[in-house]
Protein backbone atom coordinates (compact mmCIF):
# COMPACT_ATOMS: atom_id res chain seq x y z
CA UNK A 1 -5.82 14.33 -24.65
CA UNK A 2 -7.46 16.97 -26.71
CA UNK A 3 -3.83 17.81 -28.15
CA UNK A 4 -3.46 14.06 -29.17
CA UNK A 5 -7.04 13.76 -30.97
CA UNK A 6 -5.72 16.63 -33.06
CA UNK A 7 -2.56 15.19 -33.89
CA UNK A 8 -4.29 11.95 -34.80
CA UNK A 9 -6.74 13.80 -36.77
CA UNK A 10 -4.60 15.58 -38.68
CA UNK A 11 -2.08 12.13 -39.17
CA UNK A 12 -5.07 10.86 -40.80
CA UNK A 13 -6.14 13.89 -42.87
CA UNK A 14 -3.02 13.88 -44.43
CA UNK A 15 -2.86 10.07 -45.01
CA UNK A 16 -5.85 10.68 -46.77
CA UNK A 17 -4.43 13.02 -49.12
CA UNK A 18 -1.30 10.91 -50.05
CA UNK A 19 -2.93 9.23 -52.79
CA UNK A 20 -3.88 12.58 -54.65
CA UNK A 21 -1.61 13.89 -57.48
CA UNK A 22 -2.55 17.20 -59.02
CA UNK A 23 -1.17 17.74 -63.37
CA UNK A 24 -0.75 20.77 -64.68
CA UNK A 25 0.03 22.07 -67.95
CA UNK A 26 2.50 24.29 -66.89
CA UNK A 27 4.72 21.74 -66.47
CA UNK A 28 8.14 23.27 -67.72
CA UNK A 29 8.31 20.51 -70.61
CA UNK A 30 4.75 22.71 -71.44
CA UNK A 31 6.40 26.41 -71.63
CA UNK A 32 8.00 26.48 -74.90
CA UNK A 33 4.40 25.12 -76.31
CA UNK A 34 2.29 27.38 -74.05
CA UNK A 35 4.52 30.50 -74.60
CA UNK A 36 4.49 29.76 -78.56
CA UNK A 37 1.79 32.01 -80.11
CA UNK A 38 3.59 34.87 -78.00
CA UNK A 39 6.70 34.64 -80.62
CA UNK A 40 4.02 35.84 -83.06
CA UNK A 41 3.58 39.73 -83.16
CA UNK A 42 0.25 41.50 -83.60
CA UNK A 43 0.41 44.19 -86.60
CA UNK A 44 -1.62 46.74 -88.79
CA UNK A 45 -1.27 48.14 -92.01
CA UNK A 46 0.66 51.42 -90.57
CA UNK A 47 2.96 49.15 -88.91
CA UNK A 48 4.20 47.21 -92.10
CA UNK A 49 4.49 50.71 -94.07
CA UNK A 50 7.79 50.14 -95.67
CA UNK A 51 8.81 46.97 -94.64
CA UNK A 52 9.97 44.29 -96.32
CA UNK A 53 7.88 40.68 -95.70
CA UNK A 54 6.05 38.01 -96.96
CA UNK A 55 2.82 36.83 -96.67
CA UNK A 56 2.95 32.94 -95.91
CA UNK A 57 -0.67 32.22 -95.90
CA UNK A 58 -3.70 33.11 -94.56
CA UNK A 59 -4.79 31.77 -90.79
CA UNK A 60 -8.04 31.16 -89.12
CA UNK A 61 -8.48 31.21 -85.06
CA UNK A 62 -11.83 29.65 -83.70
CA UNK A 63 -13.00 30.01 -79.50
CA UNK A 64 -15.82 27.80 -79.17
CA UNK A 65 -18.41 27.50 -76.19
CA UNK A 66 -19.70 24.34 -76.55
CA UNK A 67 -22.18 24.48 -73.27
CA UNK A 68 -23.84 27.07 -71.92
CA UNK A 69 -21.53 26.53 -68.84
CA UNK A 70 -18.48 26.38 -71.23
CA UNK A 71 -16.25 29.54 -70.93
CA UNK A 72 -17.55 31.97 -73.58
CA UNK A 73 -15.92 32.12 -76.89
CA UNK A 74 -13.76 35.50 -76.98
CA UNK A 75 -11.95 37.55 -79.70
CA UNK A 76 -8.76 37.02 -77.36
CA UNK A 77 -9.18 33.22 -77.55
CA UNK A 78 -9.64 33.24 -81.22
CA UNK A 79 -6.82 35.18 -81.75
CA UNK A 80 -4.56 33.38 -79.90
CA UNK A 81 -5.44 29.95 -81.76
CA UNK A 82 -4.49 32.36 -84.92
CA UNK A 83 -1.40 32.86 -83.48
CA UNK A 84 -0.29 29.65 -82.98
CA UNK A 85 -1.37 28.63 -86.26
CA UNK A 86 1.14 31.25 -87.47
CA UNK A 87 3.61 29.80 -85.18
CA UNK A 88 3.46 26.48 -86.68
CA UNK A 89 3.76 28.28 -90.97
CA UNK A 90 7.36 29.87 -89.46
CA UNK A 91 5.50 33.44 -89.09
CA UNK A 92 6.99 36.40 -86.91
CA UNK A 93 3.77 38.37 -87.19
CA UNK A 94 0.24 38.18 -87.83
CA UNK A 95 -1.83 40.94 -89.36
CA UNK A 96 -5.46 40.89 -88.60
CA UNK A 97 -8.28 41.52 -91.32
CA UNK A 98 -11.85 40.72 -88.93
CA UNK A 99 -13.29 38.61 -86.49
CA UNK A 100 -16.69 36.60 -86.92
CA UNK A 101 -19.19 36.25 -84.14
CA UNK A 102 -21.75 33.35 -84.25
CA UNK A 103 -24.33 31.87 -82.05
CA UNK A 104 -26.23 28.80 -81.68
CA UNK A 105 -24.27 27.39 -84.54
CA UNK A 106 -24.93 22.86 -84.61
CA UNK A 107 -21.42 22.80 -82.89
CA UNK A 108 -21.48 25.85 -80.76
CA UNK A 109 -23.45 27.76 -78.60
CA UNK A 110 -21.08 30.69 -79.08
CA UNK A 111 -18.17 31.40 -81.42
CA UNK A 112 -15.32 33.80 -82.45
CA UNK A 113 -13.17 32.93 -85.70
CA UNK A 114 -10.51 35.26 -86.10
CA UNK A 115 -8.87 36.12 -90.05
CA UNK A 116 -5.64 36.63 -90.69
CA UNK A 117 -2.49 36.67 -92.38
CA UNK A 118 0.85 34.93 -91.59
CA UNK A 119 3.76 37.45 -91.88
CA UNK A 120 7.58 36.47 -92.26
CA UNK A 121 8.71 40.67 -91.79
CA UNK A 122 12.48 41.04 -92.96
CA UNK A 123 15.34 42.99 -90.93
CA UNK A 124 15.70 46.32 -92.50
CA UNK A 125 19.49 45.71 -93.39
């Protein structure tokens, strides 16, 4: 008896549950998109020392913590949105110049804007 309550229980439980559909946005139509800013390398001024490249414009990256129970805005975050932004100007690499911190700004209660520049660095042939 006890065995058949359970199995009853649990028939229902799961009927229950059939309705549910979970989304992600690592779907894998989604990887080439999420993966994107990754294509972008991080350099410094030692690093492009005798290189060849070109500078294809300059880039801003903004994390934003809208509510106090938000996330909080990080230099990470920022820099990531640079990156894609980099992405999308045909860039291979980003070189960083500084990262603003602001708080309690009309839109945000915290926020990180990242500088930079969009690099196309040649092959050394």
């Amino acid at each position: 008896m006890k065995r058949t309550i359970a199995i009853l229980s649990a028939g229902l439980l799961l009927a229950g549950c059939e309705s549910f559909t979970f989304e992600s946005n690592l779907d894998p139509r989604n990887f080439s998109e999420y993966y994107r800013p990754s294509s972008v390398d991080v350099v410094t001024d030692a690093e492009l020392e005798g290189k060849k490249y070109v500078v294809l414009g300059q880039v801003s990256g903004l994390a934003c913590q809208i509510k106090p129970t938000d996330y909080i805005a990080t230099e990470a975050d920022a820099r990531t949105d640079a990156r894609l932004k980099a992405v999308n100007l045909k860039a291979n690499a980003i070189k960083f110049g500084r990262c603003v911190h602001l708080s309690d700004t009309p839109a945000c209660t915290t926020s990180v804007t990242c500088y930079g520049e969009a690099l196309d660095i040649k092959d050394n042939d």
